[in-house]
Protein backbone atom coordinates (compact mmCIF):
# COMPACT_ATOMS: atom_id res chain seq x y z
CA UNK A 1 124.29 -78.16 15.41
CA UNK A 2 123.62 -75.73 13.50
CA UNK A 3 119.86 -74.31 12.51
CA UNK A 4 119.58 -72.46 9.12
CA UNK A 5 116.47 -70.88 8.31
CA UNK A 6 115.91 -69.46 4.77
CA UNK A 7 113.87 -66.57 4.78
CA UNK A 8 112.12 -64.37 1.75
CA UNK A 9 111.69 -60.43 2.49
CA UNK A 10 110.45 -57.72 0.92
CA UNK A 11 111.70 -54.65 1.54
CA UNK A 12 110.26 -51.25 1.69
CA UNK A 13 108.78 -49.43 -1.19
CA UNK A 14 109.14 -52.16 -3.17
CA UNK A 15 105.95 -53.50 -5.05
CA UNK A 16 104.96 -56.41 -2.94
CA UNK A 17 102.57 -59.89 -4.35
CA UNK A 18 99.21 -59.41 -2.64
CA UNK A 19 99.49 -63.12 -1.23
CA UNK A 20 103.04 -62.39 -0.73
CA UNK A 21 104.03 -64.45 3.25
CA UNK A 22 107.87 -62.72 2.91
CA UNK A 23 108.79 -60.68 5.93
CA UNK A 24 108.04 -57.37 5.66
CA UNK A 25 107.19 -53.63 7.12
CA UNK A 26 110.15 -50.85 7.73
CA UNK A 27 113.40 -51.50 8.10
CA UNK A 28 113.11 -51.66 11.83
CA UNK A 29 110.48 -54.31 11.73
CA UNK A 30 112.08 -56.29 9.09
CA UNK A 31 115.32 -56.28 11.10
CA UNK A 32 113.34 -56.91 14.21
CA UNK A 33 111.85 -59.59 12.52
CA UNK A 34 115.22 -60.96 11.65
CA UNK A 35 116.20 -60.89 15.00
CA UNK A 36 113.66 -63.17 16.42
CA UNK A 37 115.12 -65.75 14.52
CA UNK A 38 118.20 -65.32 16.11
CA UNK A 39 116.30 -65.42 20.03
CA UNK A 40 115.23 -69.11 18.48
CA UNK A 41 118.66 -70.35 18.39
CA UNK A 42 118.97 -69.89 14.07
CA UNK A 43 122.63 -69.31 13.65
CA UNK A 44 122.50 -68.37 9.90
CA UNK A 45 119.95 -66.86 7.92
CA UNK A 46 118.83 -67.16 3.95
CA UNK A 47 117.73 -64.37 2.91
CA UNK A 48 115.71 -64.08 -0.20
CA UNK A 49 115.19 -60.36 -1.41
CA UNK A 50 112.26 -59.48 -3.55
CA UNK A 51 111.91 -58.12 -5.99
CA UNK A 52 115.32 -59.20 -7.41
CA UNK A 53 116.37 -56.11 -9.04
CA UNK A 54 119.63 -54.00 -9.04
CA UNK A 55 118.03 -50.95 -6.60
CA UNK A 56 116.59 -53.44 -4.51
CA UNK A 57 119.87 -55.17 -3.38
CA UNK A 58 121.45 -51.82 -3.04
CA UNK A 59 118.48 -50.77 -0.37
CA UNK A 60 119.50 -54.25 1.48
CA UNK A 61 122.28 -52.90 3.35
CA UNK A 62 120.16 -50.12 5.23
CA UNK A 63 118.36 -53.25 6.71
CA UNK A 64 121.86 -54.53 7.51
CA UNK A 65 122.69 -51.76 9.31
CA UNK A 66 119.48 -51.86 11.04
CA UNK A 67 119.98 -55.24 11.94
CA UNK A 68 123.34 -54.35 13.18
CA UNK A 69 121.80 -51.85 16.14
């Protein structure tokens, strides 16, 4: 089986909801974060980036390669 987990982040220097519950912090801790999942057995990850603009989904692949280490 496999467990999927969808998960919303926010990424840094990004403007950021005040009640906002996404996973967030530097890219360390939002890889970290990530990673946790993966110690409870999640096999694939959702990830939902906010905000959804252009510069923001360049910026995700620094937490990819963050993630990566």
């Amino acid at each position: 089986m496999i467990k999927t987990v969808g998960v919303m982040v926010d990424l840094p220097n990004t403007p950021r909801k005040p009640d906002s519950t996404a996973l967030s912090g530097s890219y360390e801790e939002i890889a970290a974060g990530l990673r946790a999942y993966a110690a409870l057995g999640v096999s694939h990850l959702q990830l939902i980036i906010n905000p959804k603009l252009e510069k923001v989904q360049e910026q995700f692949g620094k937490l990819l390669k963050e993630y990566k280490t």
